[in-house]
N, C-alpha and C. Protein backbone atom coordinates (compact mmCIF):
# COMPACT_ATOMS: atom_id res chain seq x y z
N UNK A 1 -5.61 33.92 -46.15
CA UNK A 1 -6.97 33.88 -45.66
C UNK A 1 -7.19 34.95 -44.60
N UNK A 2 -6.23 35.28 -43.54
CA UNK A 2 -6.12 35.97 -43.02
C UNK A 2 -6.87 37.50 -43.39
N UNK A 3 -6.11 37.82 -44.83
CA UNK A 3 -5.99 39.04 -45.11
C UNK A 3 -7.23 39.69 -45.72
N UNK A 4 -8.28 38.25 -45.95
CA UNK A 4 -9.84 38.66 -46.25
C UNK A 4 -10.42 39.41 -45.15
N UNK A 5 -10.30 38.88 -43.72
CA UNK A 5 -10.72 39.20 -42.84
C UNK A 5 -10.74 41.10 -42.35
N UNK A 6 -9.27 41.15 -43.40
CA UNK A 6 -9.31 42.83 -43.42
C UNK A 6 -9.69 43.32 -44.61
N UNK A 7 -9.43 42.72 -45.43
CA UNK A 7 -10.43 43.34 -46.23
C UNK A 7 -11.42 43.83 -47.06
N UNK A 8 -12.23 42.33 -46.48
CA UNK A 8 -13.49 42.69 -46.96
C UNK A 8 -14.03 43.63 -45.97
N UNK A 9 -14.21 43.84 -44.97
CA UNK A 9 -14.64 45.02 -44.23
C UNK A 9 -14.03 46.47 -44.72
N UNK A 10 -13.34 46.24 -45.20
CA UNK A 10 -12.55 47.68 -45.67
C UNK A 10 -13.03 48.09 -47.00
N UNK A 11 -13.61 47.24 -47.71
CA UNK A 11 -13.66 47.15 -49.05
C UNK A 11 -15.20 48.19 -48.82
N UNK A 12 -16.36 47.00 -48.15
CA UNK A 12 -17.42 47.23 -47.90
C UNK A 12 -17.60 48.93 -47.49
N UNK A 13 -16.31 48.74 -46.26
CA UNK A 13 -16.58 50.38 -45.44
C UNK A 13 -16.11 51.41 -46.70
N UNK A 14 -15.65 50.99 -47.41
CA UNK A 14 -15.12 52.44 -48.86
C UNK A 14 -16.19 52.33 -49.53
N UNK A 15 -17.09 51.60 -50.07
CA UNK A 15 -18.39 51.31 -50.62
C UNK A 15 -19.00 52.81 -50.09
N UNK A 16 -19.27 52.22 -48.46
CA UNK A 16 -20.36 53.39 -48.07
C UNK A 16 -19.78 54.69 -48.04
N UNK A 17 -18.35 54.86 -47.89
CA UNK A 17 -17.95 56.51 -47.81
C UNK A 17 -18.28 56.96 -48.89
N UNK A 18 -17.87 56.32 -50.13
CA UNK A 18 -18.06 56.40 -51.59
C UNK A 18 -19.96 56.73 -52.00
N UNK A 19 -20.76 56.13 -51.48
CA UNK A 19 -21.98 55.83 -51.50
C UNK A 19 -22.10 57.40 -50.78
N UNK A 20 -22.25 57.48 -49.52
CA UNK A 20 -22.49 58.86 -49.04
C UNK A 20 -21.67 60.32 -49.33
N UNK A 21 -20.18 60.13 -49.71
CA UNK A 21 -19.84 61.12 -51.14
C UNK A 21 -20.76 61.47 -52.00
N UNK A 22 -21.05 60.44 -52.55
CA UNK A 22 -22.00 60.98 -53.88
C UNK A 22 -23.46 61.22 -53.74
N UNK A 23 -23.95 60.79 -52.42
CA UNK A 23 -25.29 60.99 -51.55
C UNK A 23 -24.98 62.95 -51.18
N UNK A 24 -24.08 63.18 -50.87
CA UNK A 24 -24.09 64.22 -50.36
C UNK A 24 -23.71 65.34 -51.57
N UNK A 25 -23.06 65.35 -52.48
CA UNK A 25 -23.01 65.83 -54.07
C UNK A 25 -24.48 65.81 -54.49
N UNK A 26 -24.97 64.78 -54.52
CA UNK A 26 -26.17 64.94 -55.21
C UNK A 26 -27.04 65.83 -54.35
N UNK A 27 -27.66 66.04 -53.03
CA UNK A 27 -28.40 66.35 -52.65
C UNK A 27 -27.68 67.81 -52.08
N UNK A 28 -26.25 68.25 -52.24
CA UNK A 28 -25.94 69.60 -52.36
C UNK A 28 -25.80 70.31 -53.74
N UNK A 29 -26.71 69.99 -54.95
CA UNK A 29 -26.68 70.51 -55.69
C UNK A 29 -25.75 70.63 -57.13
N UNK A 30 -24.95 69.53 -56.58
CA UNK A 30 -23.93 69.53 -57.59
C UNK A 30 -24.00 69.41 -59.24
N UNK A 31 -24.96 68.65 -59.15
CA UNK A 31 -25.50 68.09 -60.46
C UNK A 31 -26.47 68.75 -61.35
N UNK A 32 -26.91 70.00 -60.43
CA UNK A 32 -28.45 70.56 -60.87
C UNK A 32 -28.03 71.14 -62.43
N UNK A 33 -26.92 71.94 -62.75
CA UNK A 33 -27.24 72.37 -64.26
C UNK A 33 -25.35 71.92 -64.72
N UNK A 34 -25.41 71.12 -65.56
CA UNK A 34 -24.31 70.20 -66.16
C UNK A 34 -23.87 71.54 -67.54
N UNK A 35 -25.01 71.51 -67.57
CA UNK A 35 -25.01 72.23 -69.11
C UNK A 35 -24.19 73.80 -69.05
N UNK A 36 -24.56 74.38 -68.19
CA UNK A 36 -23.99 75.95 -68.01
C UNK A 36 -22.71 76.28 -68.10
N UNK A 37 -21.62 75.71 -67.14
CA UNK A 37 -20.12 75.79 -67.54
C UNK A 37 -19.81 75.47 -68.90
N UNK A 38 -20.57 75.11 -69.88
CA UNK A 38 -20.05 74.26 -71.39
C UNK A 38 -20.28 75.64 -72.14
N UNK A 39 -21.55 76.17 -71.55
CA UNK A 39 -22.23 77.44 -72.17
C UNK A 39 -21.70 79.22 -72.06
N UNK A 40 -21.54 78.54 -71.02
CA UNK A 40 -20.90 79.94 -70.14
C UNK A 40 -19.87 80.36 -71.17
N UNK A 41 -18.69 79.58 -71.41
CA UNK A 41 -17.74 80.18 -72.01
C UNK A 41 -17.86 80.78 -73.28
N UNK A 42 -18.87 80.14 -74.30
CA UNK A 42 -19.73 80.89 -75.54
C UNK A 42 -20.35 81.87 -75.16
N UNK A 43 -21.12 82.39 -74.37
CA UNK A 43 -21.05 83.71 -74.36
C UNK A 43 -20.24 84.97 -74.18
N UNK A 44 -20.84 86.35 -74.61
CA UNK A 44 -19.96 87.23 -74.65
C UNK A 44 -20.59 88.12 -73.95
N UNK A 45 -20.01 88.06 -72.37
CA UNK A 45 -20.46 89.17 -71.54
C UNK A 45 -19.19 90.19 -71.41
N UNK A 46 -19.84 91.41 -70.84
CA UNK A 46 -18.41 92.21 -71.14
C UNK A 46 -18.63 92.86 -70.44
């Protein structure tokens, strides 16, 4: 019983790092074009 006491707070606090990781990916752009690296390599620039 003890060992809830650690970690559900721990659990919760990785939630939000996890939560603001992907808060901060998304709103630096990470996501904007998925498609291009797939594409990129089919073309033939030279």
């Amino acid at each position: 019983m003890e060992s809830l006491y650690l970690l559900i707070p721990l659990s919760v606090a990785v939630v939000f790092l996890i939560g603001w990781v992907f808060w901060c990916a998304l709103h630096g752009g990470q996501f904007d074009d998925l498609d291009r690296a797939g594409t990129d390599v089919l073309s033939e620039d030279e």
